[in-house]
PDB file of N, CA and C in Angstrom:
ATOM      1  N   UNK A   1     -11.072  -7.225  -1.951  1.00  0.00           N
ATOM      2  CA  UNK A   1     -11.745  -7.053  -0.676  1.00  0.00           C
ATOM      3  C   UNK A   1     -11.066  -5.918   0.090  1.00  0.00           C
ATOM      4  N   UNK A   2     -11.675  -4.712   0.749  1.00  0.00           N
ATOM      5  CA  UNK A   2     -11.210  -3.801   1.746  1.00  0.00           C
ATOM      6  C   UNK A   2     -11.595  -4.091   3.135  1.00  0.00           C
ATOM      7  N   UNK A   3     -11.304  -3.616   3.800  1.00  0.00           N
ATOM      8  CA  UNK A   3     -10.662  -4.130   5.182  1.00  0.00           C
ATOM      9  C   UNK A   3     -12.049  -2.589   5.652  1.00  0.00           C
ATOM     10  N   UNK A   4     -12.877  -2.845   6.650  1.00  0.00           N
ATOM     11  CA  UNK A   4     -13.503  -1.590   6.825  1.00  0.00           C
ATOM     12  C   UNK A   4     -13.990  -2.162   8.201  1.00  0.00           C
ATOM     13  N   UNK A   5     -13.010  -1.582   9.673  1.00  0.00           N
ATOM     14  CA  UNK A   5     -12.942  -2.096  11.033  1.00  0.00           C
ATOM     15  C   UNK A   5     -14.385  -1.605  11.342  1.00  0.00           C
ATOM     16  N   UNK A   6     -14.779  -0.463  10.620  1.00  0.00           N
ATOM     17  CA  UNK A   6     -15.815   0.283  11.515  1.00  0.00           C
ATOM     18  C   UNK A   6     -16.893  -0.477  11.044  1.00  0.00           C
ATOM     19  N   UNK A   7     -17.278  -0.957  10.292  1.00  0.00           N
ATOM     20  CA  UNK A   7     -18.826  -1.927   9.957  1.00  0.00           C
ATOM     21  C   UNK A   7     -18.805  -2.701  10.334  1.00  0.00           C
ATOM     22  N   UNK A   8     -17.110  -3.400  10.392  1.00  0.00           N
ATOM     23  CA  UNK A   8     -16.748  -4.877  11.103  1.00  0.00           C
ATOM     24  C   UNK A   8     -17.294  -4.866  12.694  1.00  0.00           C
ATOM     25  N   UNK A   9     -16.833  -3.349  13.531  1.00  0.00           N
ATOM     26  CA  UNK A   9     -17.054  -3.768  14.793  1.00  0.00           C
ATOM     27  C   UNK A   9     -18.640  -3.128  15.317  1.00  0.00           C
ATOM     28  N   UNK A  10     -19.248  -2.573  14.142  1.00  0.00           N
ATOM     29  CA  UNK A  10     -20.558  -2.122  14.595  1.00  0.00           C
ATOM     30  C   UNK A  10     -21.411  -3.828  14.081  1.00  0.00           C
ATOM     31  N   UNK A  11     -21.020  -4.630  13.016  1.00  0.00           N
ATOM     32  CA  UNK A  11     -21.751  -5.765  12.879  1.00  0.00           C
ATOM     33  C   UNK A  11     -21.658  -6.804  14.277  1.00  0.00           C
ATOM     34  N   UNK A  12     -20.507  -6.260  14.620  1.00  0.00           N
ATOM     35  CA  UNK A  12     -19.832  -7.529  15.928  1.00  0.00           C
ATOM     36  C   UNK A  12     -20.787  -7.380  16.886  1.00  0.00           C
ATOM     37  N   UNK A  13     -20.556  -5.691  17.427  1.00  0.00           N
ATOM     38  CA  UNK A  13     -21.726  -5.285  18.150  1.00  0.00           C
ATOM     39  C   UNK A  13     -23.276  -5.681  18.645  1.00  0.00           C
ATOM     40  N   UNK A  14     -23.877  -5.505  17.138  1.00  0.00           N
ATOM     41  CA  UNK A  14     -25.038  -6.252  17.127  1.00  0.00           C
ATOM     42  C   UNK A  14     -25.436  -7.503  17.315  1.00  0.00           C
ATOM     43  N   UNK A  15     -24.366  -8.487  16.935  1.00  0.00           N
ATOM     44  CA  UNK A  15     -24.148  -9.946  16.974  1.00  0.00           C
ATOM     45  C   UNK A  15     -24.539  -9.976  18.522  1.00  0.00           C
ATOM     46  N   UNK A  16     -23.180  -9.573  19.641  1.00  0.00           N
ATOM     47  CA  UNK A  16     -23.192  -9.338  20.573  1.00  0.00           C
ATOM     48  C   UNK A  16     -24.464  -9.219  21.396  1.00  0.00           C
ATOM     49  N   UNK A  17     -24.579  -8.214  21.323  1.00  0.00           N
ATOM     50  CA  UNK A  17     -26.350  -7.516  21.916  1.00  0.00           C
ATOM     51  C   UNK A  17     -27.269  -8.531  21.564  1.00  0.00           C
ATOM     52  N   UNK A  18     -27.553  -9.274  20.197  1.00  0.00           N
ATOM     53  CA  UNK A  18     -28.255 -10.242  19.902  1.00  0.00           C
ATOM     54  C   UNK A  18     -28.125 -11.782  20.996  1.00  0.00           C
ATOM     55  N   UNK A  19     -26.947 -11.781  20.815  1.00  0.00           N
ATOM     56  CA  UNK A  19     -26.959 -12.994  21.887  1.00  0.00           C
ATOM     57  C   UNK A  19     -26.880 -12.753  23.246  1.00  0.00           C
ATOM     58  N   UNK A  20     -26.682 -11.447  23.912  1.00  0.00           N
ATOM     59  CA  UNK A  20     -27.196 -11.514  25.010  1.00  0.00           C
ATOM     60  C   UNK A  20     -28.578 -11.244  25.008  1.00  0.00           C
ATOM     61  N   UNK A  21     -29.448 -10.435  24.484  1.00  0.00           N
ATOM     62  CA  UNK A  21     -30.967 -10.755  24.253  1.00  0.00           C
ATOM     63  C   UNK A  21     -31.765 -12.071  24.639  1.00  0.00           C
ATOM     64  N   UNK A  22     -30.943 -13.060  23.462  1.00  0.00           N
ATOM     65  CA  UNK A  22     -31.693 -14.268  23.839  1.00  0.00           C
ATOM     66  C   UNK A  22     -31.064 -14.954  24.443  1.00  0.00           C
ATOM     67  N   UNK A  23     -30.377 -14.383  25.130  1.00  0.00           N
ATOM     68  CA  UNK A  23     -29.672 -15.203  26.829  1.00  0.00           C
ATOM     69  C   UNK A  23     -30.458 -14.760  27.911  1.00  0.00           C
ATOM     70  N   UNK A  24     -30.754 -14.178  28.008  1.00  0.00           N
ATOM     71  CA  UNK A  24     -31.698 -13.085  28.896  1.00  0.00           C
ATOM     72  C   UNK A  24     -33.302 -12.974  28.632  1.00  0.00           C
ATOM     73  N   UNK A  25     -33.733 -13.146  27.274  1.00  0.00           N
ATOM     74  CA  UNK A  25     -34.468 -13.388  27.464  1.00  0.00           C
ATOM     75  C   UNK A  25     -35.709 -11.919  27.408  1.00  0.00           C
ATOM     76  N   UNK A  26     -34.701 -11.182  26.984  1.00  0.00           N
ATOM     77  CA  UNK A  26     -35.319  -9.434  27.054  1.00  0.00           C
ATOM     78  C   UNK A  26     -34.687  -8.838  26.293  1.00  0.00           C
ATOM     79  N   UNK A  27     -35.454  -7.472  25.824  1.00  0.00           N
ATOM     80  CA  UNK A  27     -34.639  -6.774  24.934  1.00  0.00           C
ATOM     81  C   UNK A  27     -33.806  -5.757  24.894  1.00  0.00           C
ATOM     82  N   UNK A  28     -32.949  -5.367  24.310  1.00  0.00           N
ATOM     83  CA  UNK A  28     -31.672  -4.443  24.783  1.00  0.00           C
ATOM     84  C   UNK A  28     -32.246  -3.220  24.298  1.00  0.00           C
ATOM     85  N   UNK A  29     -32.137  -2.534  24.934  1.00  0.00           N
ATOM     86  CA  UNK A  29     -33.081  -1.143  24.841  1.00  0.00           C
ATOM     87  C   UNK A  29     -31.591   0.016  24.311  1.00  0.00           C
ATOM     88  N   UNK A  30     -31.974   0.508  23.253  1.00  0.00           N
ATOM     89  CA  UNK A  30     -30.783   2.369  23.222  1.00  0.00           C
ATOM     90  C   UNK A  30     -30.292   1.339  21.809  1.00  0.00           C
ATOM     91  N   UNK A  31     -30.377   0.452  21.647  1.00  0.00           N
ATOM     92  CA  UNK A  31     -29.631   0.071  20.229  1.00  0.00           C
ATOM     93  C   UNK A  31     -29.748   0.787  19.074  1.00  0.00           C
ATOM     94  N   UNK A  32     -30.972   1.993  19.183  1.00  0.00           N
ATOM     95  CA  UNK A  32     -30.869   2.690  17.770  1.00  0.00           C
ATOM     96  C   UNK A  32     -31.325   4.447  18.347  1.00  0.00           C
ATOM     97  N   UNK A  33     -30.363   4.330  19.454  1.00  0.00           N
ATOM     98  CA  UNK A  33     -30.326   5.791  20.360  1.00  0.00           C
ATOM     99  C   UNK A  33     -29.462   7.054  19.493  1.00  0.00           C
ATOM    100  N   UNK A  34     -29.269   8.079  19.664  1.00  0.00           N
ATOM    101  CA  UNK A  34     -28.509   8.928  19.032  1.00  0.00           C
ATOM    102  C   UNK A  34     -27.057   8.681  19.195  1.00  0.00           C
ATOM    103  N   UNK A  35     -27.104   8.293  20.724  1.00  0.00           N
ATOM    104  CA  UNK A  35     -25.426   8.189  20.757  1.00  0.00           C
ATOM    105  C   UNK A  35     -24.868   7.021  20.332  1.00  0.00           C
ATOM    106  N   UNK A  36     -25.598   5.955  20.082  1.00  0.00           N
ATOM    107  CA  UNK A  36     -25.052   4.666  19.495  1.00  0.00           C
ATOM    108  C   UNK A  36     -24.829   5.005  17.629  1.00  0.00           C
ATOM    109  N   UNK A  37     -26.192   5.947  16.933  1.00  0.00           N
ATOM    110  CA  UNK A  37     -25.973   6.142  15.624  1.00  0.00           C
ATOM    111  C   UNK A  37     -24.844   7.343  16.007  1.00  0.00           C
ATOM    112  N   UNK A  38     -24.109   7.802  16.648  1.00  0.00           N
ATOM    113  CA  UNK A  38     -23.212   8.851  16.323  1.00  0.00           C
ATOM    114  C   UNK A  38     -22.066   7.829  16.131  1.00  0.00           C
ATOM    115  N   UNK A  39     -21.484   7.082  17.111  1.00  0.00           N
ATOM    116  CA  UNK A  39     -20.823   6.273  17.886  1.00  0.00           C
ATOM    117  C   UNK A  39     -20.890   5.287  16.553  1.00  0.00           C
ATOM    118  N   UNK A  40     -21.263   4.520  16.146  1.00  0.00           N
ATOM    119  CA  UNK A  40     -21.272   3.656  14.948  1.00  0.00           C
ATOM    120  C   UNK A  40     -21.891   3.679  13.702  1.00  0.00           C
ATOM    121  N   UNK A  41     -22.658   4.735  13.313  1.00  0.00           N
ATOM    122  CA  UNK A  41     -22.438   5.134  11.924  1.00  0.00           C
ATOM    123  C   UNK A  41     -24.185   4.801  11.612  1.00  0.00           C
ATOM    124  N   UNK A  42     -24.411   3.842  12.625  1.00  0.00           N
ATOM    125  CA  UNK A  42     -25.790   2.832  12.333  1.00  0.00           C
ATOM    126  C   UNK A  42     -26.424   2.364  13.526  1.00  0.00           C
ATOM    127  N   UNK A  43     -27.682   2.069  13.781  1.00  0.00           N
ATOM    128  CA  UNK A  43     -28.146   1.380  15.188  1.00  0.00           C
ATOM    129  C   UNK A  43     -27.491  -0.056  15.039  1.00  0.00           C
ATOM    130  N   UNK A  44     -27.676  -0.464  15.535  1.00  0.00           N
ATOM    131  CA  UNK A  44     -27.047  -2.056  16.315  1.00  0.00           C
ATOM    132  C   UNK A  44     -28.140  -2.568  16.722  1.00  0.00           C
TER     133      UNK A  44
END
């Protein structure tokens, strides 16, 4: 197994955003913006 922080904290990310979504009740808008795919490799 390798250790790879950056997928780890772009998966966390999304987790994140996901549960505030359905805490709220709305959707998180920019999750697959340019500066988020620069910024983490991937949208969220």
């Amino acid at each position: 197994m390798t250790d790879d922080f950056e997928q780890f904290i772009a998966h966390r990310a999304g987790k994140i955003l996901d549960a505030i979504a359905i805490a709220t009740g709305k959707p998180i808008s920019g999750r697959d913006s340019e500066e988020v795919i620069k910024t983490f490799g991937v949208n969220i």
